[in-house]
N, C-alpha and C. Protein backbone atom coordinates (compact mmCIF):
# COMPACT_ATOMS: atom_id res chain seq x y z
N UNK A 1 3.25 -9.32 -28.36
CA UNK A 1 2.71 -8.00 -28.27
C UNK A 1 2.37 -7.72 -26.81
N UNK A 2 2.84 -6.82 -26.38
CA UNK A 2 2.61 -6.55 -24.61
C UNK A 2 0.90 -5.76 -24.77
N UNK A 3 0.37 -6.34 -24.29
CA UNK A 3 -0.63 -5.89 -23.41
C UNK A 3 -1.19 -5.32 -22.50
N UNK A 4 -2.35 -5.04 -21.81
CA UNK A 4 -2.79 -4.29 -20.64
C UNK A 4 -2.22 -4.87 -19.30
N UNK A 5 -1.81 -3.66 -19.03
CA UNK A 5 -0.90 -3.62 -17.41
C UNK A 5 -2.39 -4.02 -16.77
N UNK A 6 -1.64 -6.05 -15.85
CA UNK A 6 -2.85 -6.32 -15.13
C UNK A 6 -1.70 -6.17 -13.48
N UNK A 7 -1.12 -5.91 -13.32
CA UNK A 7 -0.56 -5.78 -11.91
C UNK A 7 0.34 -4.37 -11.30
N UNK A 8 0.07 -3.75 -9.72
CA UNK A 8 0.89 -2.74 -9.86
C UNK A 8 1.03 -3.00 -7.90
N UNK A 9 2.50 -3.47 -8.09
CA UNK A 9 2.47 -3.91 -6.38
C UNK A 9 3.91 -2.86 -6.29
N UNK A 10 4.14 -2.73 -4.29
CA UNK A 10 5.23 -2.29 -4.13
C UNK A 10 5.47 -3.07 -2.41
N UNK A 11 6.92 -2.87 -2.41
CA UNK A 11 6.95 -3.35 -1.04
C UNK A 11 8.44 -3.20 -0.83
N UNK A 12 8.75 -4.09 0.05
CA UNK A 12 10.31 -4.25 0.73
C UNK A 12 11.28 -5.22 0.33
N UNK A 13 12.38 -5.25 0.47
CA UNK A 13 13.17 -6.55 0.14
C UNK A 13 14.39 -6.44 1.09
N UNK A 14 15.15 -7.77 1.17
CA UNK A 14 16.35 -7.70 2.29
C UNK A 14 16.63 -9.19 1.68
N UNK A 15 18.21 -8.90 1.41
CA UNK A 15 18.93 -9.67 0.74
C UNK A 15 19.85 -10.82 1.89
N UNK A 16 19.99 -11.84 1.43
CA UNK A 16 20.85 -12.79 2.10
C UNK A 16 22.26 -13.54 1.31
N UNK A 17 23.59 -13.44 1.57
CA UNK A 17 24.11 -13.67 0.70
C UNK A 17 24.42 -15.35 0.83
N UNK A 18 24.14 -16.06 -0.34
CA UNK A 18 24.45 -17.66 -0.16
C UNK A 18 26.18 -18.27 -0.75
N UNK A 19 26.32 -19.08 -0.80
CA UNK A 19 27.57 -19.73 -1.19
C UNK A 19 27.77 -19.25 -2.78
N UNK A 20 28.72 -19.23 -3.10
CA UNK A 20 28.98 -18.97 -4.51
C UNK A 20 29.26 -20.20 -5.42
N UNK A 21 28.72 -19.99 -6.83
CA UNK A 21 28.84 -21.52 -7.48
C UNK A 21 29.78 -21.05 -8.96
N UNK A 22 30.73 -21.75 -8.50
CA UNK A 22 31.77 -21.81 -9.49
C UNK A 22 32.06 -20.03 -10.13
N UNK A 23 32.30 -19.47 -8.74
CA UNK A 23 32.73 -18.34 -8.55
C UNK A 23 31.60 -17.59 -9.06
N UNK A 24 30.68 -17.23 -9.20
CA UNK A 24 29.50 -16.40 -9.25
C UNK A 24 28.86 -16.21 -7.91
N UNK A 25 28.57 -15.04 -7.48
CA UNK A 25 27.56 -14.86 -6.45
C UNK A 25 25.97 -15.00 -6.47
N UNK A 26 25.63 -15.65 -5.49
CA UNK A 26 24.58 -15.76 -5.44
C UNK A 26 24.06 -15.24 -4.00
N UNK A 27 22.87 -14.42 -4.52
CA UNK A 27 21.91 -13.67 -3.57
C UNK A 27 20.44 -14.28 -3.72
N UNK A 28 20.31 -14.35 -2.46
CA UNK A 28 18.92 -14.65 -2.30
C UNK A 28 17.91 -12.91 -1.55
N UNK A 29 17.14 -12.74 -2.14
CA UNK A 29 16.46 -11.97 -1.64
C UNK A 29 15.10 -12.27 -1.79
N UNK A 30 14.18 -11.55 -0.26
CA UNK A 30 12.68 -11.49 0.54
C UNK A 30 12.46 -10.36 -0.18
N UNK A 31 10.75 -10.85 -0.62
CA UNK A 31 10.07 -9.58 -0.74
C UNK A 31 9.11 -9.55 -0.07
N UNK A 32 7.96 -8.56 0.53
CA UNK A 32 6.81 -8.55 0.88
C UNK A 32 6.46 -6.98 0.61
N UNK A 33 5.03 -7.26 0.36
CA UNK A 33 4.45 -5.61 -0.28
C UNK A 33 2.66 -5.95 -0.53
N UNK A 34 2.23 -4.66 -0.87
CA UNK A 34 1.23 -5.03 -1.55
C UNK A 34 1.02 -4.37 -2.85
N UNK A 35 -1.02 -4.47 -3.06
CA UNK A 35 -0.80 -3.78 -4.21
C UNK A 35 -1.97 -4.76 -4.65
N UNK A 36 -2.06 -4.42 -6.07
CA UNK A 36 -3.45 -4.82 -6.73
C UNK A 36 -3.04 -5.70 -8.29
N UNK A 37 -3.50 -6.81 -8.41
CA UNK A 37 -3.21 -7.61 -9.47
C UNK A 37 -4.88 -8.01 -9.50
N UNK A 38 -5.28 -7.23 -11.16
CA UNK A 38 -6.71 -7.79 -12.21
C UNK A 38 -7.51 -6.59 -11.44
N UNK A 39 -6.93 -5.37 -10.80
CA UNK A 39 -8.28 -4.87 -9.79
C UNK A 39 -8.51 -5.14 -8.29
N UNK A 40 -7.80 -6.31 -8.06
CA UNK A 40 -7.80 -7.33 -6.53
C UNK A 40 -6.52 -6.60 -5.74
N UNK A 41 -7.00 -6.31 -4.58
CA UNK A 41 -5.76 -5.75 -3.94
C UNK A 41 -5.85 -6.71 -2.99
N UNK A 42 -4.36 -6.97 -2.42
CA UNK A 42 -3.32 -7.85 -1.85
C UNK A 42 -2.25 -8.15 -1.78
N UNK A 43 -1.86 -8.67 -0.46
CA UNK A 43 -0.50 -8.86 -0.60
C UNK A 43 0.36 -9.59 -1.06
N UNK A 44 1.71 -9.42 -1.17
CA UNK A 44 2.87 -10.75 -1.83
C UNK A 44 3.65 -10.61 -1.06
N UNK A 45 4.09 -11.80 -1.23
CA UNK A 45 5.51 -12.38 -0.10
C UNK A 45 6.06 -13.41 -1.31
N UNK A 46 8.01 -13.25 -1.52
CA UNK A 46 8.33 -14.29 -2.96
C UNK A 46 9.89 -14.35 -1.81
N UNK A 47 10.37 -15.39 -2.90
CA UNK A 47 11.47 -15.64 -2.00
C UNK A 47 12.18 -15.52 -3.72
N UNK A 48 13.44 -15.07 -3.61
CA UNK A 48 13.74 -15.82 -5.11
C UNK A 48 15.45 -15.57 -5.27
N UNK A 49 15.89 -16.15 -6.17
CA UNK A 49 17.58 -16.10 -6.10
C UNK A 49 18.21 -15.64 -7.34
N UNK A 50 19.28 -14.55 -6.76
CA UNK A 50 20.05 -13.74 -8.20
C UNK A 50 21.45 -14.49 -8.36
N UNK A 51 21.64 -14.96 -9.44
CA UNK A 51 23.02 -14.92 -9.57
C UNK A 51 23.50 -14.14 -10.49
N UNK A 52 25.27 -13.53 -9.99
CA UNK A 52 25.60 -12.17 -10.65
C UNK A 52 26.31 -13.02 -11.76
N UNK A 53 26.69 -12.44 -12.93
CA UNK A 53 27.81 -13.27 -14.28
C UNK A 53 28.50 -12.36 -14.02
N UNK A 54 29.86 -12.63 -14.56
CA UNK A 54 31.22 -12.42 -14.61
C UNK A 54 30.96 -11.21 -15.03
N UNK A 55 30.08 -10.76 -15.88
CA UNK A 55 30.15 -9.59 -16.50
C UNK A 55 28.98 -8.83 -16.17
N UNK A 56 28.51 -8.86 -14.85
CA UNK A 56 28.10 -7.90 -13.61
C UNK A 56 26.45 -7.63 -13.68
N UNK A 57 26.00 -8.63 -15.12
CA UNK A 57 24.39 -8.80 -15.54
C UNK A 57 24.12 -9.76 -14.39
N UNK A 58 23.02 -9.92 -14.19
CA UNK A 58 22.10 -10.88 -13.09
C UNK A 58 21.11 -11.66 -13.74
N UNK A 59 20.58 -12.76 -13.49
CA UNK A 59 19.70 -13.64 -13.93
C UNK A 59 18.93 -14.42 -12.19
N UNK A 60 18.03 -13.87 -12.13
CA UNK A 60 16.94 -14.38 -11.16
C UNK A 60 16.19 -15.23 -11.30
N UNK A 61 15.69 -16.14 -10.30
CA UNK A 61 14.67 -17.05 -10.25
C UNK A 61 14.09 -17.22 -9.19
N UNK A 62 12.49 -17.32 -9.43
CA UNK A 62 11.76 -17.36 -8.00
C UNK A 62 10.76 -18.56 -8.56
N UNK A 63 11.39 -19.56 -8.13
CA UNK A 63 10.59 -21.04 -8.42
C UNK A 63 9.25 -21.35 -7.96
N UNK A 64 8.61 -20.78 -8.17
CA UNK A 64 7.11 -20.96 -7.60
C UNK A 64 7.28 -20.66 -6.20
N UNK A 65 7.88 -19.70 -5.44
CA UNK A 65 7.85 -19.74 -4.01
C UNK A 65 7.58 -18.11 -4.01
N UNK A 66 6.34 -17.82 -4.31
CA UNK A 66 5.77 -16.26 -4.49
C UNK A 66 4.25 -16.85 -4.33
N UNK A 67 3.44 -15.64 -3.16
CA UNK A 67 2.01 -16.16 -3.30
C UNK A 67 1.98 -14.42 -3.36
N UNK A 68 0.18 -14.26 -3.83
CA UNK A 68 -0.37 -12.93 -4.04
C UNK A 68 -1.58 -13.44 -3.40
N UNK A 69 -1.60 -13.17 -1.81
CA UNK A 69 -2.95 -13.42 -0.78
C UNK A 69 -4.03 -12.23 -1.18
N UNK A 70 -5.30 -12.54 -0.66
CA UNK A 70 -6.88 -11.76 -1.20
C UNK A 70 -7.50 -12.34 -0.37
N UNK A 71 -8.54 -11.59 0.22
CA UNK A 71 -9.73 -11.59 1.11
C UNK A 71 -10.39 -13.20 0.23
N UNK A 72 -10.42 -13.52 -1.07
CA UNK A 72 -10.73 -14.98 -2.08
C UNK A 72 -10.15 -15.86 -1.40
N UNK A 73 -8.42 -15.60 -1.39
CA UNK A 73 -7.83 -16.85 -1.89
C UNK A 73 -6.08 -16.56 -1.56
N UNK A 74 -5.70 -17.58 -2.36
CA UNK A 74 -4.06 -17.42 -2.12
C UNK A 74 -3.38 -17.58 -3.48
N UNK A 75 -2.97 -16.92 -4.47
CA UNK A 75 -2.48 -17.16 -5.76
C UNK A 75 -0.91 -17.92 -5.76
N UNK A 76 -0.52 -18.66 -5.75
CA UNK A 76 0.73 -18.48 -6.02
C UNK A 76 1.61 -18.05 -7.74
N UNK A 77 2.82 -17.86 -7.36
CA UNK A 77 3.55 -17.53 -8.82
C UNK A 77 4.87 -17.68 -9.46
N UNK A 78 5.28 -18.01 -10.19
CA UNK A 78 6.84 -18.20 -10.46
C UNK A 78 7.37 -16.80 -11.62
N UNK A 79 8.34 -16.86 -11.50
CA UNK A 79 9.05 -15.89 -12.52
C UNK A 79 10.44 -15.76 -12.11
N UNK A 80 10.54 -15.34 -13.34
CA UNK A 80 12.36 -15.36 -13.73
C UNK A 80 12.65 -13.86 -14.34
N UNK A 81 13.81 -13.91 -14.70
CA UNK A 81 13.92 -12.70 -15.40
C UNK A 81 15.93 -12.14 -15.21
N UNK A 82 15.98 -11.44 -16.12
CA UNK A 82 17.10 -10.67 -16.41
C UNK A 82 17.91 -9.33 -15.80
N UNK A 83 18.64 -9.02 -15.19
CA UNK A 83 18.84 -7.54 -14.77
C UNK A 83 20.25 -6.88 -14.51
N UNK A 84 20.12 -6.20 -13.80
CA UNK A 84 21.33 -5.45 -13.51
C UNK A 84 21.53 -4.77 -12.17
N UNK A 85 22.54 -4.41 -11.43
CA UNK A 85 22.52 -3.15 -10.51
C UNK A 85 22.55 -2.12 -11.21
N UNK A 86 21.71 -1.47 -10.11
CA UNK A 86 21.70 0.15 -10.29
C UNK A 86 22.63 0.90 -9.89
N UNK A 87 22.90 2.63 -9.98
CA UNK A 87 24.11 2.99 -9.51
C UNK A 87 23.88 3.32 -8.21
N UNK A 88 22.27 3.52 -7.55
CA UNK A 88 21.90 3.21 -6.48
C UNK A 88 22.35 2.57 -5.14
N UNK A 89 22.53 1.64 -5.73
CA UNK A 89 23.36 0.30 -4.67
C UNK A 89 21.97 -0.78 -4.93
N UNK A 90 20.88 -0.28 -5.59
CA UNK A 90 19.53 -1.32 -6.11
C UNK A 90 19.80 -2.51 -7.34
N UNK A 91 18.87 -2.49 -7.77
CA UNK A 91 19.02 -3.75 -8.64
C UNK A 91 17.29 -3.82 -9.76
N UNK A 92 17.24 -3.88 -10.98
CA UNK A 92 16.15 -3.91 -11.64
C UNK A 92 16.32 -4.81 -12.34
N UNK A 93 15.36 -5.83 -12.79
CA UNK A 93 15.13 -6.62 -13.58
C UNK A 93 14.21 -6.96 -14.53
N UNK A 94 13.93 -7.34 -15.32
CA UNK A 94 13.03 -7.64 -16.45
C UNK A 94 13.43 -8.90 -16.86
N UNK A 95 11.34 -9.67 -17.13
CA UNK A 95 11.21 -10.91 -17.28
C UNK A 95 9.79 -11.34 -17.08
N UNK A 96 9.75 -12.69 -17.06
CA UNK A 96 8.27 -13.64 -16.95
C UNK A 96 7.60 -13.53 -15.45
N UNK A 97 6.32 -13.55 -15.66
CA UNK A 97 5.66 -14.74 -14.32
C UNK A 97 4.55 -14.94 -14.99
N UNK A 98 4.36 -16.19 -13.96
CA UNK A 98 3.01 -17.01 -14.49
C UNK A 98 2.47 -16.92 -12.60
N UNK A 99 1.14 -17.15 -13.57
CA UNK A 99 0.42 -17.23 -11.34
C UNK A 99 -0.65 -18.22 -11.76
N UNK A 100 -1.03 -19.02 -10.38
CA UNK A 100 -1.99 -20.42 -11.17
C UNK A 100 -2.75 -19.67 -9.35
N UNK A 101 -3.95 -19.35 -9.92
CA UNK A 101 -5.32 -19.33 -8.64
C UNK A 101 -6.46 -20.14 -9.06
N UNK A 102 -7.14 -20.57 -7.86
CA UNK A 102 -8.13 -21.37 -7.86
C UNK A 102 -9.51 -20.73 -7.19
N UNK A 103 -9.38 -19.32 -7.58
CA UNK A 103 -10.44 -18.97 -7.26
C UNK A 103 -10.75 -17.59 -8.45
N UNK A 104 -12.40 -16.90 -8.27
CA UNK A 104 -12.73 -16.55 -9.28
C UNK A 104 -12.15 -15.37 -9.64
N UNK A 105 -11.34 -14.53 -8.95
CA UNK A 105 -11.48 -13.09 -9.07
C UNK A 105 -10.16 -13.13 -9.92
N UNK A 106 -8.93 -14.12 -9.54
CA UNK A 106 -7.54 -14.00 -10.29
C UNK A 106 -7.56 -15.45 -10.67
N UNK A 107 -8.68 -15.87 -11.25
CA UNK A 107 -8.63 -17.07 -12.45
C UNK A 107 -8.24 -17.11 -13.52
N UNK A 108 -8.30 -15.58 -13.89
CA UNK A 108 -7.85 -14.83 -15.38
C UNK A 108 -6.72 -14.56 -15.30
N UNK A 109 -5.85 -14.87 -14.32
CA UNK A 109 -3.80 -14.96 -14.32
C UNK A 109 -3.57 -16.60 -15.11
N UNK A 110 -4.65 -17.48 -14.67
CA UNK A 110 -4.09 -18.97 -15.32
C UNK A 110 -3.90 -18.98 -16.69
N UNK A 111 -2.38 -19.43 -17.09
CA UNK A 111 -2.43 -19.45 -17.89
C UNK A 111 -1.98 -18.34 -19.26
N UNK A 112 -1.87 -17.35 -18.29
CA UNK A 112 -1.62 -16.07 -18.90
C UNK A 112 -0.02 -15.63 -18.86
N UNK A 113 0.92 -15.44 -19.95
CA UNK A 113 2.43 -15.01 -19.84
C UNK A 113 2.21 -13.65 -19.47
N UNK A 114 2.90 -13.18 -18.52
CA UNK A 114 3.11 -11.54 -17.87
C UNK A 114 4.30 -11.16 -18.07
N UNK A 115 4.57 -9.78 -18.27
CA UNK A 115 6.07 -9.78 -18.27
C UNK A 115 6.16 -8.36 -17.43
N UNK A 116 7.36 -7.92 -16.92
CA UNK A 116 7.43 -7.19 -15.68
C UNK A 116 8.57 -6.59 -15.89
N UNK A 117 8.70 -5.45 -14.43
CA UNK A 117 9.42 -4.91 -14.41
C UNK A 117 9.50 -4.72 -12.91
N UNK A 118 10.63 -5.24 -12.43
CA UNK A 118 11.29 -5.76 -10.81
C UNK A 118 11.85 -4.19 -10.70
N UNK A 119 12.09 -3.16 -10.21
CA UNK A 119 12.59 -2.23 -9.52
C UNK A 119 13.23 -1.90 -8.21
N UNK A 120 14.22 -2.50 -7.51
CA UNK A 120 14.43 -1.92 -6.29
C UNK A 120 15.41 -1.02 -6.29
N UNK A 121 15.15 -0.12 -5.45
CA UNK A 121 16.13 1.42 -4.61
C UNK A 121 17.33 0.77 -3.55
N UNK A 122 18.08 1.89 -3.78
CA UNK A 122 19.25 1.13 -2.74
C UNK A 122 18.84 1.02 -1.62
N UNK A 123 18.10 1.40 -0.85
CA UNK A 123 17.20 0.86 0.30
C UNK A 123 15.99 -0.32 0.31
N UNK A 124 16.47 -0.62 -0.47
CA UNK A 124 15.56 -1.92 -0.85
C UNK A 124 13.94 -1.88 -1.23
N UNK A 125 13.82 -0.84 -1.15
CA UNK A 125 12.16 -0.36 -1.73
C UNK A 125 12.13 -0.59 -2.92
N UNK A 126 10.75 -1.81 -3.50
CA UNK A 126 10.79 -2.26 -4.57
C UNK A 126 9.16 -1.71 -5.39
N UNK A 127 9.24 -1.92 -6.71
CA UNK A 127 7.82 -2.09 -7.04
C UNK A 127 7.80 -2.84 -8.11
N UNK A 128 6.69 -3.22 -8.86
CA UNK A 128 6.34 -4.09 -9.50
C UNK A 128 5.50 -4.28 -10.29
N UNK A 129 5.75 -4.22 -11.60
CA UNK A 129 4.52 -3.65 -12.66
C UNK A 129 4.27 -4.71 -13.76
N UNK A 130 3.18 -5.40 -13.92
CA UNK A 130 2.69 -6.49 -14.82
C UNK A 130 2.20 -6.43 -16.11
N UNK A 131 2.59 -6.67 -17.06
CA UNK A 131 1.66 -6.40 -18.25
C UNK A 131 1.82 -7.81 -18.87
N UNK A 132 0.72 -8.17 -19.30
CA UNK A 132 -0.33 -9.04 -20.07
C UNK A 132 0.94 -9.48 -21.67
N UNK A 133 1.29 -10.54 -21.83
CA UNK A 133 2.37 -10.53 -23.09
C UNK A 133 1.11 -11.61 -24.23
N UNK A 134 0.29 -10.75 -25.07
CA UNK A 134 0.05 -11.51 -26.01
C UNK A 134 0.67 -12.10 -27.14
């Protein structure tokens, strides 16, 4: 059952193209932005990698190499997820993250499944919207 939207970030991205594996492309793309996750505003910086399928769907992964910094603390986060290009020249996806903080204000991410919605514009302007998956 989706739950209360706990995140609403936006920012930039710029893509790098890597080697291809067994003829699929793979993209790596930077994000950085900000924005507010639980009420807490701050920034993110994720690194994470798309590969395209034969049949032009995408499947992403950002292996724990995503933090969400705060005047607190430093959250980090992983997530994955599903998508597509846009007719844009962008790219949207839908899927998981998890975030593990050690401090009080985004203690209430541990532990918690989120599920999202990745948005970028053909100019690479992204945003990023969290909701709570009970």
């Amino acid at each position: 059952m989706l739950g209360e939207k706990k995140g609403e970030l936006s920012g930039t991205t710029a893509n790098k193209i890597l080697p291809a594996e067994n003829g699929s492309p793979i993209i790596e793309t930077t994000g950085a932005g900000a924005g507010t996750l639980l009420g807490v505003e701050g920034m993110f910086q994720a690194t994470y990698q798309a590969r395209v399928n034969a049949d032009g769907s995408i499947y992403g992964e950002c292996p724990n190499s995503g933090v969400f910094m705060t005047a607190e603390g430093i959250a980090t986060f992983r997530a994955n997820g599903a998508g597509a290009f846009t007719e844009d020249g962008g790219a949207k996806f839908r899927g998981t993250a998890y975030f593990s903080a050690a401090f009080p204000s985004l203690a209430g991410l541990n532990g918690m499944c989120l599920v999202y919605e990745w948005d970028v514009d053909g100019e690479g302007n992204a945003t990023w919207n969290l909701w709570e998956w009970k």
